[in-house]
N, C-alpha and C. Protein backbone atom coordinates (compact mmCIF):
# COMPACT_ATOMS: atom_id res chain seq x y z
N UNK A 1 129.16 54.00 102.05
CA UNK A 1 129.84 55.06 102.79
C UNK A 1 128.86 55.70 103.78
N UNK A 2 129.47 55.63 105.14
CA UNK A 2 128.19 56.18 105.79
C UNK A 2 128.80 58.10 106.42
N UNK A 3 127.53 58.36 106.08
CA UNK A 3 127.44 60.26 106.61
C UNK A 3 127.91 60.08 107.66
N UNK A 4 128.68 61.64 107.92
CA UNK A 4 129.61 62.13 108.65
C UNK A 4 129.09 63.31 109.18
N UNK A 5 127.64 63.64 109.19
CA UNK A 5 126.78 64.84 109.52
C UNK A 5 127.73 66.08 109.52
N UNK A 6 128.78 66.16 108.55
CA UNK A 6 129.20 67.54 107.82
C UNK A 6 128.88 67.66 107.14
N UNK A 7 128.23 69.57 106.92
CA UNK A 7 127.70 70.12 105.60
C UNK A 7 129.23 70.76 105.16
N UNK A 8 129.28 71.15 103.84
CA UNK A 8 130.04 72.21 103.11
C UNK A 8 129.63 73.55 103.50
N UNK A 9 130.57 74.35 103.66
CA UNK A 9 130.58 75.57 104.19
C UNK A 9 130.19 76.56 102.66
N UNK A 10 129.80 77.49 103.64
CA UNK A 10 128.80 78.85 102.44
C UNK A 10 129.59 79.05 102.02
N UNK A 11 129.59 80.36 101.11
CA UNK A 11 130.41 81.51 100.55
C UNK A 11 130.28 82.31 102.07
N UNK A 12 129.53 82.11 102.89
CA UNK A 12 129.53 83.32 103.99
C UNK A 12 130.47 82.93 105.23
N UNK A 13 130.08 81.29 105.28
CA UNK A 13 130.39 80.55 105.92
C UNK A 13 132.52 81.16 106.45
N UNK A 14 132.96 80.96 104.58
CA UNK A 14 133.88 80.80 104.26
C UNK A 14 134.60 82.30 104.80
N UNK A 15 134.05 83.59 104.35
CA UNK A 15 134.08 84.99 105.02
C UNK A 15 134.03 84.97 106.05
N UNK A 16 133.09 84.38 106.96
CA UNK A 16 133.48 84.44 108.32
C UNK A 16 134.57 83.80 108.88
N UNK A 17 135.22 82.81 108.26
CA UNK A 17 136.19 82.20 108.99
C UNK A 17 137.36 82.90 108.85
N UNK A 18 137.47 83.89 107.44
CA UNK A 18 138.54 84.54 106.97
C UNK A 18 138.60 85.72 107.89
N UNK A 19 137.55 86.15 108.31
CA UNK A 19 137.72 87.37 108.71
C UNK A 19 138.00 87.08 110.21
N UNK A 20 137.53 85.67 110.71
CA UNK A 20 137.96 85.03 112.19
C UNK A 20 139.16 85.06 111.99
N UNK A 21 139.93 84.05 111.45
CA UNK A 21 141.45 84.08 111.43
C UNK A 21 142.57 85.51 111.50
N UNK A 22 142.00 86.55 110.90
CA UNK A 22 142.40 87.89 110.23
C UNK A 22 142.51 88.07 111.72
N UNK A 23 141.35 88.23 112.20
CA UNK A 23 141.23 88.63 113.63
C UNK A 23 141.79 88.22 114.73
N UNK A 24 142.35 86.29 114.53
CA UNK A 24 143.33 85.67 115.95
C UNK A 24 144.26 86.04 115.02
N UNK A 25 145.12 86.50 114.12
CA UNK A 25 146.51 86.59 113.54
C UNK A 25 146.46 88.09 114.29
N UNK A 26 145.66 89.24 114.56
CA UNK A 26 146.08 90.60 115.06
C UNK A 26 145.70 89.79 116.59
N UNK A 27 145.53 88.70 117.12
CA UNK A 27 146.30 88.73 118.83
C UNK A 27 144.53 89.06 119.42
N UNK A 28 143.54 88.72 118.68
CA UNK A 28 142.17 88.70 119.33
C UNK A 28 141.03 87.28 118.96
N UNK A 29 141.78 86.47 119.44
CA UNK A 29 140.81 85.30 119.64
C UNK A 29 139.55 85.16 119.72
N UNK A 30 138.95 84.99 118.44
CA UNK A 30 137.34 84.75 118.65
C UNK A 30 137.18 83.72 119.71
N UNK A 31 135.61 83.55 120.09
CA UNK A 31 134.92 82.76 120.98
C UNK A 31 134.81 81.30 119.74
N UNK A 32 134.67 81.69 118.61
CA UNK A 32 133.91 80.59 117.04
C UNK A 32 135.29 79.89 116.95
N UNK A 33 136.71 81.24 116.97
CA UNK A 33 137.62 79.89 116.63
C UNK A 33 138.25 79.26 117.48
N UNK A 34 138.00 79.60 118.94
CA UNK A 34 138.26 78.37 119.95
C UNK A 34 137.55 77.27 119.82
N UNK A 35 136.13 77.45 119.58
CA UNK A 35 135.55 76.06 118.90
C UNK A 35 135.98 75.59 118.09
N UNK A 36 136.48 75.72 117.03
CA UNK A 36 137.30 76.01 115.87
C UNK A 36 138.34 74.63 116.25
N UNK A 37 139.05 75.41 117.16
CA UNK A 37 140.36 74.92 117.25
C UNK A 37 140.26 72.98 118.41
N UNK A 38 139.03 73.50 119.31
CA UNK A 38 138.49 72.70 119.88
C UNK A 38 137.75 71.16 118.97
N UNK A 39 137.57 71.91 117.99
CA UNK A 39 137.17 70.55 116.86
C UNK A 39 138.02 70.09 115.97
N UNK A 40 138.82 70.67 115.74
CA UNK A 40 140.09 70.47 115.18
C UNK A 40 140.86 69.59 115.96
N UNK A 41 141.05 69.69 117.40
CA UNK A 41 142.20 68.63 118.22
C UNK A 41 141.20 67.49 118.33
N UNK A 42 139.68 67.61 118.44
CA UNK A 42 139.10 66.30 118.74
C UNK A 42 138.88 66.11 117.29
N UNK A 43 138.47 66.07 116.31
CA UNK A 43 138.54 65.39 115.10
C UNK A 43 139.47 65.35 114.11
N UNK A 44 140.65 66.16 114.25
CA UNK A 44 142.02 66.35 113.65
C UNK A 44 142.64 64.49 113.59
N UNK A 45 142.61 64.19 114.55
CA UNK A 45 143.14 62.62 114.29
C UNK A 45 142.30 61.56 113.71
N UNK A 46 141.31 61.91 114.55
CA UNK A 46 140.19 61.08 113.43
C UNK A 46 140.07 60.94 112.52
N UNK A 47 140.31 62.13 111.66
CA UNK A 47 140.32 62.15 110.34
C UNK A 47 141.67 62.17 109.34
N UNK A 48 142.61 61.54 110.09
CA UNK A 48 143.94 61.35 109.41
C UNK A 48 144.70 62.36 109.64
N UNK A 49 144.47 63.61 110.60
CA UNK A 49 145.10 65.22 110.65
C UNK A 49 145.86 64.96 112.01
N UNK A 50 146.83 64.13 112.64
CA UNK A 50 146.73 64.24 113.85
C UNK A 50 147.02 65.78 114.66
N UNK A 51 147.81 66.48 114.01
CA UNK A 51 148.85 67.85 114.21
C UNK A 51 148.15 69.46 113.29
N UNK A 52 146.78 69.11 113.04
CA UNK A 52 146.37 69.96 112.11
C UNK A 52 145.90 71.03 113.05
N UNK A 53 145.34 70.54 114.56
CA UNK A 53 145.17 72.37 115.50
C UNK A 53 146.45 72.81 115.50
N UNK A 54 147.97 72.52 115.44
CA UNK A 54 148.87 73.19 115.19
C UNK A 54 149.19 74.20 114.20
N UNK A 55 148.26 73.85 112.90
CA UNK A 55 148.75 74.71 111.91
C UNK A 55 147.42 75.63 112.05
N UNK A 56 146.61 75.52 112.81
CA UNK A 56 145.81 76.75 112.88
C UNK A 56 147.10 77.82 113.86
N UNK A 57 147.50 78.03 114.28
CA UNK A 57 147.94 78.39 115.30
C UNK A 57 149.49 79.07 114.67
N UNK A 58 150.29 78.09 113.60
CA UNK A 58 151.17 78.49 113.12
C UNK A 58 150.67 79.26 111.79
N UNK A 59 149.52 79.13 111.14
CA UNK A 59 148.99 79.99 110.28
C UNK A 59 148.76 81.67 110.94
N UNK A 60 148.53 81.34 112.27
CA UNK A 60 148.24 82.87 112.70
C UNK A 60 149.42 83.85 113.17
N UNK A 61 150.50 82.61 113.52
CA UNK A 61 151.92 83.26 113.51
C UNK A 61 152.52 83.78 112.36
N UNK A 62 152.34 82.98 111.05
CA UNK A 62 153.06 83.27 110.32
C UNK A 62 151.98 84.79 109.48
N UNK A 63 151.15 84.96 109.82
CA UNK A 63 150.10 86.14 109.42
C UNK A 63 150.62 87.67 109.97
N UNK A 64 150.80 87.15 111.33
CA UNK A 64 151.16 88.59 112.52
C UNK A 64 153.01 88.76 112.08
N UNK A 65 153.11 87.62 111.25
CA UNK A 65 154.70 88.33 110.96
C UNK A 65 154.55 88.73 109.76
N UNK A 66 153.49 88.36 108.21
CA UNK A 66 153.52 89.36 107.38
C UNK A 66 153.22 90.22 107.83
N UNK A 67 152.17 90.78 108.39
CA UNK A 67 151.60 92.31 108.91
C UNK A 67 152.86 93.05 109.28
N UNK A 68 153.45 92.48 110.62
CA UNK A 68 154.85 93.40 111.11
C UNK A 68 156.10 93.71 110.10
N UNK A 69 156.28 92.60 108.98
CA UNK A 69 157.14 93.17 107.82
C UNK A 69 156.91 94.07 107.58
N UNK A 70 155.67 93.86 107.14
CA UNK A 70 154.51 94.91 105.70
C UNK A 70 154.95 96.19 106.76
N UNK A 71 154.60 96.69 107.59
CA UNK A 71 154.61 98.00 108.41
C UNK A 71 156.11 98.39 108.61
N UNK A 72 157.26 97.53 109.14
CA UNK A 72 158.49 97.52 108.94
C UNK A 72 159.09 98.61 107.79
N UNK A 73 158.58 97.50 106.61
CA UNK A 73 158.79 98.10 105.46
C UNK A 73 158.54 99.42 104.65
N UNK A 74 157.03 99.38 105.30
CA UNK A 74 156.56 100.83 105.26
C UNK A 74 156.99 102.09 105.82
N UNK A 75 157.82 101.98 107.13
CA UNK A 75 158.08 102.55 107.89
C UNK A 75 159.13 103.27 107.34
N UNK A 76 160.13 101.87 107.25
CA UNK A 76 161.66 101.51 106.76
C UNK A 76 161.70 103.22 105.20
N UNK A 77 160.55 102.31 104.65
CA UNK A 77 161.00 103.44 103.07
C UNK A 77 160.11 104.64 103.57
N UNK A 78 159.67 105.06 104.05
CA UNK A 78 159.27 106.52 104.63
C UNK A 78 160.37 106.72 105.26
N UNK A 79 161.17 106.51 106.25
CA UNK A 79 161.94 107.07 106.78
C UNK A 79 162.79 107.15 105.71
N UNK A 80 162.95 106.56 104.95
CA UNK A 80 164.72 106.72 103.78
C UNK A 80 163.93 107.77 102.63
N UNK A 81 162.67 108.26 102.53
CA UNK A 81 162.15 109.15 101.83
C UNK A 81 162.45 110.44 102.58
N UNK A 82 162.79 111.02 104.31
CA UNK A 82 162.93 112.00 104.89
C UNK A 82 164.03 112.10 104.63
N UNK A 83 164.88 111.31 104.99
CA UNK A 83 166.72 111.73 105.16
C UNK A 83 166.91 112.16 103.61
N UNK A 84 166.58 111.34 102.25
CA UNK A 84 166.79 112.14 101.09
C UNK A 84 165.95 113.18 100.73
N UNK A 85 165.09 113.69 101.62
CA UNK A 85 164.31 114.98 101.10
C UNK A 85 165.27 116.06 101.46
């Protein structure tokens, strides 16, 4: 089997990417995960993924619509807490 000069990612490694993503799901695109996403479309097929920069992208959609529920919701039962006060 020959190396593929990928290491395994840290525990920090792993935090930073979480907190990257956190960050393109609120609508602010790091500079790391355009690379990100940039290595993903060029080695996404290579490696059997042909459609996998897509689900970066639909992961961040489907993120910015829990957030807007979550606040919805919040909103939603505060306001139905005024009208019965």
């Amino acid at each position: 089997m020959q190396a593929d000069g990928r290491a395994q990612p840290t525990r920090e490694d792993k935090m930073e990417f979480l907190v990257a993503l956190s960050n393109a799901s609120a609508g602010h695109l790091p500079l790391k995960m355009l690379y990100f996403y940039k290595y993903l479309v060029k080695h996404g097929e290579e490696d059997g993924f042909p459609l996998i920069d897509n689900d970066l992208f639909f992961y961040c959609e489907v993120q910015k619509f829990r957030v807007s529920e979550s606040s919805f919701v919040e909103f939603y039962l505060v306001d139905i807490g005024q009208i019965k006060a």
